[in-house]
C-alpha atoms as a PDB file:
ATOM      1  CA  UNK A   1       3.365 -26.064  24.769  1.00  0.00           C
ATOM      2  CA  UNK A   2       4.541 -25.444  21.239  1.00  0.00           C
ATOM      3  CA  UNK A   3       1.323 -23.248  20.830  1.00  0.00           C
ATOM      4  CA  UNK A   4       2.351 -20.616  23.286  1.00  0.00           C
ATOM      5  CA  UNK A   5       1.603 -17.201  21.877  1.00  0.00           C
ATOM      6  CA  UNK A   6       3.464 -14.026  22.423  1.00  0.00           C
ATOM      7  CA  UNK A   7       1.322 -12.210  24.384  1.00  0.00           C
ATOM      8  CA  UNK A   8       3.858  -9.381  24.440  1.00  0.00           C
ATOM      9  CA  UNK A   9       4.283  -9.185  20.731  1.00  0.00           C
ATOM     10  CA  UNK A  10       0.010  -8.836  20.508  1.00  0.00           C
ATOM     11  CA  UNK A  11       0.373  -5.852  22.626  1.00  0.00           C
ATOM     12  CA  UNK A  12       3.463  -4.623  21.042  1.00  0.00           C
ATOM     13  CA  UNK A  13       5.558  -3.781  24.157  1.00  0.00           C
ATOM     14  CA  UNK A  14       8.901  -5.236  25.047  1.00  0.00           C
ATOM     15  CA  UNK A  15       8.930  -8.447  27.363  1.00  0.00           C
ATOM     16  CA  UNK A  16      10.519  -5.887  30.265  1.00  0.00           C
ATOM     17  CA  UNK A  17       7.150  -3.635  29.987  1.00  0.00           C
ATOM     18  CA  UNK A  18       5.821  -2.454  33.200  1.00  0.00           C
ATOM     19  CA  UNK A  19       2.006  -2.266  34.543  1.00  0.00           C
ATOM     20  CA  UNK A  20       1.209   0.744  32.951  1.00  0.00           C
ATOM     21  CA  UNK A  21       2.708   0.468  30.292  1.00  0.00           C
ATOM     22  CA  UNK A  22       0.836  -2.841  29.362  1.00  0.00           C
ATOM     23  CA  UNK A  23      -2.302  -1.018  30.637  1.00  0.00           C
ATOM     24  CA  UNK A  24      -1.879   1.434  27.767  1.00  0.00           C
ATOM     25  CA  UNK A  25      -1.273  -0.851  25.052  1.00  0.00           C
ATOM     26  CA  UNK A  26      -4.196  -2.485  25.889  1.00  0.00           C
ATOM     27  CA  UNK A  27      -6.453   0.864  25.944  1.00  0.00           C
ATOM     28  CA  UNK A  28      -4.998   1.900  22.399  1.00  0.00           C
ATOM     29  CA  UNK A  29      -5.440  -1.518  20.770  1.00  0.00           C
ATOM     30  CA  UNK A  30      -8.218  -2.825  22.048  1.00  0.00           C
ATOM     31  CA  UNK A  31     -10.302   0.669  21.128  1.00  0.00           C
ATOM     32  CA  UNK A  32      -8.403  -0.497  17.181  1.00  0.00           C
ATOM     33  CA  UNK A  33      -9.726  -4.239  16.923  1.00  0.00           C
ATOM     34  CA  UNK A  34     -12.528  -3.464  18.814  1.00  0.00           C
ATOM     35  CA  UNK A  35     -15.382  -6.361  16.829  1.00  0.00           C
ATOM     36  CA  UNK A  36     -18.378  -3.759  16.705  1.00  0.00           C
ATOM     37  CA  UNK A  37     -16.162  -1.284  14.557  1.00  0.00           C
ATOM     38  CA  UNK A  38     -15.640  -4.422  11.898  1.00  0.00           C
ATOM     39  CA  UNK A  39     -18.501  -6.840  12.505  1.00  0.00           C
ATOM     40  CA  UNK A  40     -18.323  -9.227   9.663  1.00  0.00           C
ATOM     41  CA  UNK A  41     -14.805  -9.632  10.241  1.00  0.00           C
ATOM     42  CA  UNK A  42     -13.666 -13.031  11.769  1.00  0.00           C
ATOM     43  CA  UNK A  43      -9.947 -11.019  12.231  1.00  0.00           C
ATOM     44  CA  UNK A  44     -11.109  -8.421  14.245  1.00  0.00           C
ATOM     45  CA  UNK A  45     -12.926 -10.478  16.486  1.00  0.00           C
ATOM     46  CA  UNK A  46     -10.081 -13.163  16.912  1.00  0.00           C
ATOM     47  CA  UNK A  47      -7.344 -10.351  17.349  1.00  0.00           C
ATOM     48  CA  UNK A  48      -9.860  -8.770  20.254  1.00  0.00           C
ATOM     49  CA  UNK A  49      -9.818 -11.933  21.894  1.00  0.00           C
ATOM     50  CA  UNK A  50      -6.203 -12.216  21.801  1.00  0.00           C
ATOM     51  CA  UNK A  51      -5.879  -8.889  23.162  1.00  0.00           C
ATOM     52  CA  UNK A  52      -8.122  -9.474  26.218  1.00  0.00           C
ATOM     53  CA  UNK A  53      -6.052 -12.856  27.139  1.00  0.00           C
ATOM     54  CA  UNK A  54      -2.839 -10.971  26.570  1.00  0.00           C
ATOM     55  CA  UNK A  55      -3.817  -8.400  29.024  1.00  0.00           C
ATOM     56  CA  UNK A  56      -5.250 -10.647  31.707  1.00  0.00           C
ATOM     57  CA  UNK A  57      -2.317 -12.609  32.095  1.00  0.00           C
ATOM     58  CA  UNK A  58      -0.042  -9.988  31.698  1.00  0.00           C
ATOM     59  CA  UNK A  59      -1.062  -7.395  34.263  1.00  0.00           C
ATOM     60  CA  UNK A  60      -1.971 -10.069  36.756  1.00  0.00           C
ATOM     61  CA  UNK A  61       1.913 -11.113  38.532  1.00  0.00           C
ATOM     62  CA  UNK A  62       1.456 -14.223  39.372  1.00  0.00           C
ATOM     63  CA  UNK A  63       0.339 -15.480  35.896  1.00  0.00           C
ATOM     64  CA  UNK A  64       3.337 -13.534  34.135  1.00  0.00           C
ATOM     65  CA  UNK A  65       5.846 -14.515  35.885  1.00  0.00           C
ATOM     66  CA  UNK A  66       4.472 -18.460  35.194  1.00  0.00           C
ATOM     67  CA  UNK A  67       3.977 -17.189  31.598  1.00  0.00           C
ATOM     68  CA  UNK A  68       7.714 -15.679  30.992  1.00  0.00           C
ATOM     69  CA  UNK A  69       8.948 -19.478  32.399  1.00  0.00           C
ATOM     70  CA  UNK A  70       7.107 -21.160  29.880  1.00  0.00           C
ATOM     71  CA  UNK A  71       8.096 -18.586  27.189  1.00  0.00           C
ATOM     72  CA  UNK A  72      11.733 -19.027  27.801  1.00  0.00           C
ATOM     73  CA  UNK A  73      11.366 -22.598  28.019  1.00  0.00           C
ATOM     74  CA  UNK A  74       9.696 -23.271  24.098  1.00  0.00           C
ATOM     75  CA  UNK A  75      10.830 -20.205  22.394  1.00  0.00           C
ATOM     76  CA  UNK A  76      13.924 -21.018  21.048  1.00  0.00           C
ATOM     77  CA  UNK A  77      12.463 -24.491  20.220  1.00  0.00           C
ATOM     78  CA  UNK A  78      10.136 -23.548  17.378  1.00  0.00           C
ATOM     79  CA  UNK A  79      11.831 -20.536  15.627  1.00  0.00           C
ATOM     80  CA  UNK A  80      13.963 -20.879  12.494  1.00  0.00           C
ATOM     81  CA  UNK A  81      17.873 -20.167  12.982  1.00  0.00           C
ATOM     82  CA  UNK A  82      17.879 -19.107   9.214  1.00  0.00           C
ATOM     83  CA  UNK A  83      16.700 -14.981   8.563  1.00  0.00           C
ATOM     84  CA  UNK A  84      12.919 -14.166   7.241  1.00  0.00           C
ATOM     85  CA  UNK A  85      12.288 -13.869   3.369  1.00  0.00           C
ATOM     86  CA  UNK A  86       9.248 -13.244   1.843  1.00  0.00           C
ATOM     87  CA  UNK A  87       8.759 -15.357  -0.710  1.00  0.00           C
ATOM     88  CA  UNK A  88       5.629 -13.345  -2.488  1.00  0.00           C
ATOM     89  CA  UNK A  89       3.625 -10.328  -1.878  1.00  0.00           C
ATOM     90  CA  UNK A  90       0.604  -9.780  -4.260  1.00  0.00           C
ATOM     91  CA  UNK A  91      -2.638  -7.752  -4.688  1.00  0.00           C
ATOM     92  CA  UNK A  92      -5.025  -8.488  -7.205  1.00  0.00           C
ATOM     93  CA  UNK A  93      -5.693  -4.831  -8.428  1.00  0.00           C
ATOM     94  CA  UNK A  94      -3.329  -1.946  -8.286  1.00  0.00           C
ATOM     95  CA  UNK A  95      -5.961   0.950  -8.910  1.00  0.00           C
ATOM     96  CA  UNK A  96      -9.132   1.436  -7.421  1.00  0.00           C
ATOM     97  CA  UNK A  97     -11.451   3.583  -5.326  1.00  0.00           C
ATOM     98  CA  UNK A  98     -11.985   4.318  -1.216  1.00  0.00           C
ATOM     99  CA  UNK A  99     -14.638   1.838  -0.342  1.00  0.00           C
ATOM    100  CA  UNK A 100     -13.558  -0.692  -2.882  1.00  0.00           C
ATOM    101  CA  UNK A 101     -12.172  -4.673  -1.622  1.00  0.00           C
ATOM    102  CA  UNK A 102      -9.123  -5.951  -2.877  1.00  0.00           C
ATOM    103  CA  UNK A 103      -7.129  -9.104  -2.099  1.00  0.00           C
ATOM    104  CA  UNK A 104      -3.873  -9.613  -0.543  1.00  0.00           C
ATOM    105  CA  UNK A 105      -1.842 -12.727  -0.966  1.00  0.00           C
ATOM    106  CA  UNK A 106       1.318 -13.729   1.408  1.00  0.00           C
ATOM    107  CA  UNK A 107       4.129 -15.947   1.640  1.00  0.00           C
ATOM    108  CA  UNK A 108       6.821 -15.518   4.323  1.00  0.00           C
ATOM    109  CA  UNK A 109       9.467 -18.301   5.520  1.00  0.00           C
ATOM    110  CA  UNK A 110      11.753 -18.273   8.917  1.00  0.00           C
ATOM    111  CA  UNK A 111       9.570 -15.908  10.500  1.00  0.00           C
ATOM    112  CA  UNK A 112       7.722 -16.181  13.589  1.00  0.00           C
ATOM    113  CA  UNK A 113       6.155 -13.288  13.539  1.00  0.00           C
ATOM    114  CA  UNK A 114       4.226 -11.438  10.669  1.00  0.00           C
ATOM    115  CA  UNK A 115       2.355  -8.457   9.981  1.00  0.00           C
ATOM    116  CA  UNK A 116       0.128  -6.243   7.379  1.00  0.00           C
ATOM    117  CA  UNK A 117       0.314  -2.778   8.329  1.00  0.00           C
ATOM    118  CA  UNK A 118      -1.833  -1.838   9.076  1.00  0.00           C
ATOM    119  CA  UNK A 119      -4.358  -3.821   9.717  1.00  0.00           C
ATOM    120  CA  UNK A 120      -2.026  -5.785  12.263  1.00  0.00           C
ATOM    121  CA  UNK A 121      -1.007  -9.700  12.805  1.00  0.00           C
ATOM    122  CA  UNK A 122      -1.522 -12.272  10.348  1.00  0.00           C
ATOM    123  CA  UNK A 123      -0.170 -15.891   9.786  1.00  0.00           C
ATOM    124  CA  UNK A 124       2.931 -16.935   7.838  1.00  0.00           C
ATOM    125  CA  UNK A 125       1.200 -17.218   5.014  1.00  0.00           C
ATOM    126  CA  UNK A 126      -2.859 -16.442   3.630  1.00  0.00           C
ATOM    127  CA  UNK A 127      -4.619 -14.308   1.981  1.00  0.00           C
ATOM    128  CA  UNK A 128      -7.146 -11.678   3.181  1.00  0.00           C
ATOM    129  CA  UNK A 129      -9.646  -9.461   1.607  1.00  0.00           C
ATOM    130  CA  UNK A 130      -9.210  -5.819   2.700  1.00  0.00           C
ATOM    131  CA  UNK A 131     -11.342  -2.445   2.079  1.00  0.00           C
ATOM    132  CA  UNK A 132      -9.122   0.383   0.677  1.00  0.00           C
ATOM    133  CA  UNK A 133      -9.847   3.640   3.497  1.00  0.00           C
ATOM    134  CA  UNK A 134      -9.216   6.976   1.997  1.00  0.00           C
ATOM    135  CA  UNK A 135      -6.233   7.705   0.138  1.00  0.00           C
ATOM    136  CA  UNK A 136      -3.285  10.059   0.671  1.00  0.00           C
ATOM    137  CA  UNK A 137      -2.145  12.175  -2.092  1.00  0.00           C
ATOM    138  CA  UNK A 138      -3.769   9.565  -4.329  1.00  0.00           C
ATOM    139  CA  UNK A 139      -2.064   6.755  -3.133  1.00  0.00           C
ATOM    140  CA  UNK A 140      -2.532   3.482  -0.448  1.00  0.00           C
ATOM    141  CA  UNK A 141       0.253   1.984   1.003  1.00  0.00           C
ATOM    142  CA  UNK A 142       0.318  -1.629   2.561  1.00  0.00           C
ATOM    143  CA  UNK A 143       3.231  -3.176   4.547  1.00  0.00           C
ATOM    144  CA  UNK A 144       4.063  -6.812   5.035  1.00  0.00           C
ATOM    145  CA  UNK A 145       6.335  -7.236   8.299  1.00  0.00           C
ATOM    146  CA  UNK A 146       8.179 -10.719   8.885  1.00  0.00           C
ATOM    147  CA  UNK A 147      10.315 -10.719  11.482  1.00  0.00           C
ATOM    148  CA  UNK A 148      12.559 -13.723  13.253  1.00  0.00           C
ATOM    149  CA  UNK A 149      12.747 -12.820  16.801  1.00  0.00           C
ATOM    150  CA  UNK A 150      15.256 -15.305  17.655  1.00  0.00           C
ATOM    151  CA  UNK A 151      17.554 -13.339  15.504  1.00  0.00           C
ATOM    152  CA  UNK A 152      15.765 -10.316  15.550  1.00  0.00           C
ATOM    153  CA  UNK A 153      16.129  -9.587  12.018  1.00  0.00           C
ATOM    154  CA  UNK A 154      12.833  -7.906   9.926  1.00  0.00           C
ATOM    155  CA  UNK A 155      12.163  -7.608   6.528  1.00  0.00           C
ATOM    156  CA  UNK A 156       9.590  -5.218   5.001  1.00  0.00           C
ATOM    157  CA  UNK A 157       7.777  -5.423   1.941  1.00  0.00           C
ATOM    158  CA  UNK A 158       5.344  -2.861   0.233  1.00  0.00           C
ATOM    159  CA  UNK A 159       2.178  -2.799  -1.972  1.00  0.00           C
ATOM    160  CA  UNK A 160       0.561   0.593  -3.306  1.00  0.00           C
ATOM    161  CA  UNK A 161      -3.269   1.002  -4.821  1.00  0.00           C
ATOM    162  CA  UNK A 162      -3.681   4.310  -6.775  1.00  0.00           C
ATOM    163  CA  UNK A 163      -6.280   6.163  -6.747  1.00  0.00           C
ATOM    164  CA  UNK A 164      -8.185   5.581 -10.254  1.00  0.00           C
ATOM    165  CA  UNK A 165      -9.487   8.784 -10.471  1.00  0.00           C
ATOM    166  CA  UNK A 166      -6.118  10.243 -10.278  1.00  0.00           C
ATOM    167  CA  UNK A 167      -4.624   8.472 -13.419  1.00  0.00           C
ATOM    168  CA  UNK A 168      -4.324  10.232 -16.597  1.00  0.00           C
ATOM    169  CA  UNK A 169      -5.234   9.175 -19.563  1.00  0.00           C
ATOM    170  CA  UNK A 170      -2.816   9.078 -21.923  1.00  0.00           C
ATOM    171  CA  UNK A 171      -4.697   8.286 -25.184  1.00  0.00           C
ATOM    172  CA  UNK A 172      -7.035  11.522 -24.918  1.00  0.00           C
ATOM    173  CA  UNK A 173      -3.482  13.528 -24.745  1.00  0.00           C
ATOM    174  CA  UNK A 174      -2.248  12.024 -27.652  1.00  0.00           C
ATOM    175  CA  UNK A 175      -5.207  12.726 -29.757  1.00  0.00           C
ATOM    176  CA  UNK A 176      -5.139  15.939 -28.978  1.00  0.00           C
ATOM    177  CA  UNK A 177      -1.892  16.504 -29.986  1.00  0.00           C
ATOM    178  CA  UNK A 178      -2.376  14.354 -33.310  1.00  0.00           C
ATOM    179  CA  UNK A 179      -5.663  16.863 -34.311  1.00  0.00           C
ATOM    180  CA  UNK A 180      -2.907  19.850 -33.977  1.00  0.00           C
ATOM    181  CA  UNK A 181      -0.407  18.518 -35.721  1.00  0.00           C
ATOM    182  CA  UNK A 182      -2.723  16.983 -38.897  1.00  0.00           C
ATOM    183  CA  UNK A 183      -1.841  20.035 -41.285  1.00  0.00           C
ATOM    184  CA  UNK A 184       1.597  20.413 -41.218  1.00  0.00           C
ATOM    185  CA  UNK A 185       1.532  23.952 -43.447  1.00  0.00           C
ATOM    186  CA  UNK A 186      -1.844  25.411 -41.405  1.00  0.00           C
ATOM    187  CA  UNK A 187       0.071  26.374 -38.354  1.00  0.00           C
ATOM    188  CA  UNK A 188       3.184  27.517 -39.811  1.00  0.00           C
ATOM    189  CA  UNK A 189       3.470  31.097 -38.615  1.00  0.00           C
ATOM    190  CA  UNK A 190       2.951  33.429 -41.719  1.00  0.00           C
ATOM    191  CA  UNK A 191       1.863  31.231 -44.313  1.00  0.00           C
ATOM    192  CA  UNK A 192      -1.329  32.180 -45.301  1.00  0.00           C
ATOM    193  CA  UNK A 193       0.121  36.388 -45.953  1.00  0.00           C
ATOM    194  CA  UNK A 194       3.196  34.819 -48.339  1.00  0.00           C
ATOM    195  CA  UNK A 195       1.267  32.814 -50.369  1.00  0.00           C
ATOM    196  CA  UNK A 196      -1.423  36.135 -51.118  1.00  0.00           C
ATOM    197  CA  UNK A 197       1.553  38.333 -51.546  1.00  0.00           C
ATOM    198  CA  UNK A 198       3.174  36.152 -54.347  1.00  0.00           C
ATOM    199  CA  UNK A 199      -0.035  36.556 -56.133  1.00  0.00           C
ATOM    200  CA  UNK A 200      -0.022  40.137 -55.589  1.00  0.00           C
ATOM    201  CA  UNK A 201       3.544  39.985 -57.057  1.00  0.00           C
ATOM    202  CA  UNK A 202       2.162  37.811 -60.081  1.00  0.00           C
ATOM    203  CA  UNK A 203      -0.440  40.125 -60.474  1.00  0.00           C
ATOM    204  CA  UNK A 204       1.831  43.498 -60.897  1.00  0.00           C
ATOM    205  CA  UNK A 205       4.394  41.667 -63.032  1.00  0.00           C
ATOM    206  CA  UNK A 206       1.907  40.439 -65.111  1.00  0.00           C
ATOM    207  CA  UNK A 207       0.216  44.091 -65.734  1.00  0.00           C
ATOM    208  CA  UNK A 208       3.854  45.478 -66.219  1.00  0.00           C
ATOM    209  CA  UNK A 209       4.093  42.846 -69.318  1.00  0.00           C
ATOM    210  CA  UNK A 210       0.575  44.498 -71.011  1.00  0.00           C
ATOM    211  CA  UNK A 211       1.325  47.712 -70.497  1.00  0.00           C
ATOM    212  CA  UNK A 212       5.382  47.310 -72.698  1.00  0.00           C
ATOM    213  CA  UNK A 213       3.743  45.090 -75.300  1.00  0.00           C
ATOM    214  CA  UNK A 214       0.940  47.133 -76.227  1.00  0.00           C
END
């Protein structure tokens, strides 16, 4: 009994959701984790099954209404009474490329219930290698849910992957600046028509002097 899964939580409708609206859960999320749009992974496949067993029992009265006893009975029983934490959230590259596989590492306590958004349910704690989709505005944003239903307390946790190609580099803009800067006197404005003129002025002073001497 102490295995019972929320069936209503996998669906993500409230435990008071009618026939159609479990009917339409089911449409939306079973077209997501559908296995043949992620075929060599084991999550998709297991969250598809989940889905499909969630539904049938649900949408069938009989079997819900035996369900929602047996819910009520061992729910309270084996979530925490303290609020969720999450104890560590970690990637192990913050820049990359679409296409490119990163790894996410977890650790949640006092929750019950825990999710990466949005790529959906996951254990309390794990790790799971993900592919990065296409980025928006050069950024990709992952969410870690945990949430204690008993209490009904979440908290939310973030990870972003830039976009490589994005990311300036700031050593070329430095250089660049250095090369301008190397000959302090070359760019002042005017100094190249002073210096000439002061000859000039040596020049006509100097011819002055000849001229009263001889």
């Amino acid at each position: 009994m102490s295995r019972l899964k929320n069936y209503y939580y996998f669906l993500g409708i409230d435990s008071k959701a009618t026939l159609e609206q479990i009917k339409a859960s089911y449409r939306k999320l079973s077209h997501k984790y559908h296995p043949d749009k992620n075929p060599e992974d084991p999550f998709f496949t297991q969250r598809f099954t989940e889905l499909k067993e969630a539904y049938e029992i649900l949408s069938n009265k009989e079997s819900r209404e035996l369900y929602d006893k047996s819910l009520t009975q061992i729910t309270p029983s084996i979530r925490s009474q303290f609020p969720p934490e999450i104890k560590s959230f970690t990637v192990n590259k913050s820049y990359g490329e679409p296409g490119d596989k990163v790894i996410l590492k977890w650790n949640t306590l006092n929750a019950d219930v825990v999710k990466l958004v949005p790529f959906g349910l996951v254990n309390a704690f794990g790790e799971k290698t993900i592919e990065i989709p296409e980025f928006t505005q050069g950024q990709f944003q992952i969410l870690l849910h945990a949430q204690n239903t008993l209490l009904r307390k979440t908290v939310v946790q973030g990870i972003t992957i830039y976009d490589k190609s994005h990311v300036v580099e700031p050593a070329a803009e430095k250089s660049k600046v250095k090369k301008k800067s190397d000959s302090p006197g070359a760019n002042r404005p005017g100094a190249g028509s002073k210096k000439w003129l002061w000859l000039l002025v040596m020049m006509v002073l100097g011819a002055l002097a000849l001229y009263f001497l001889s």
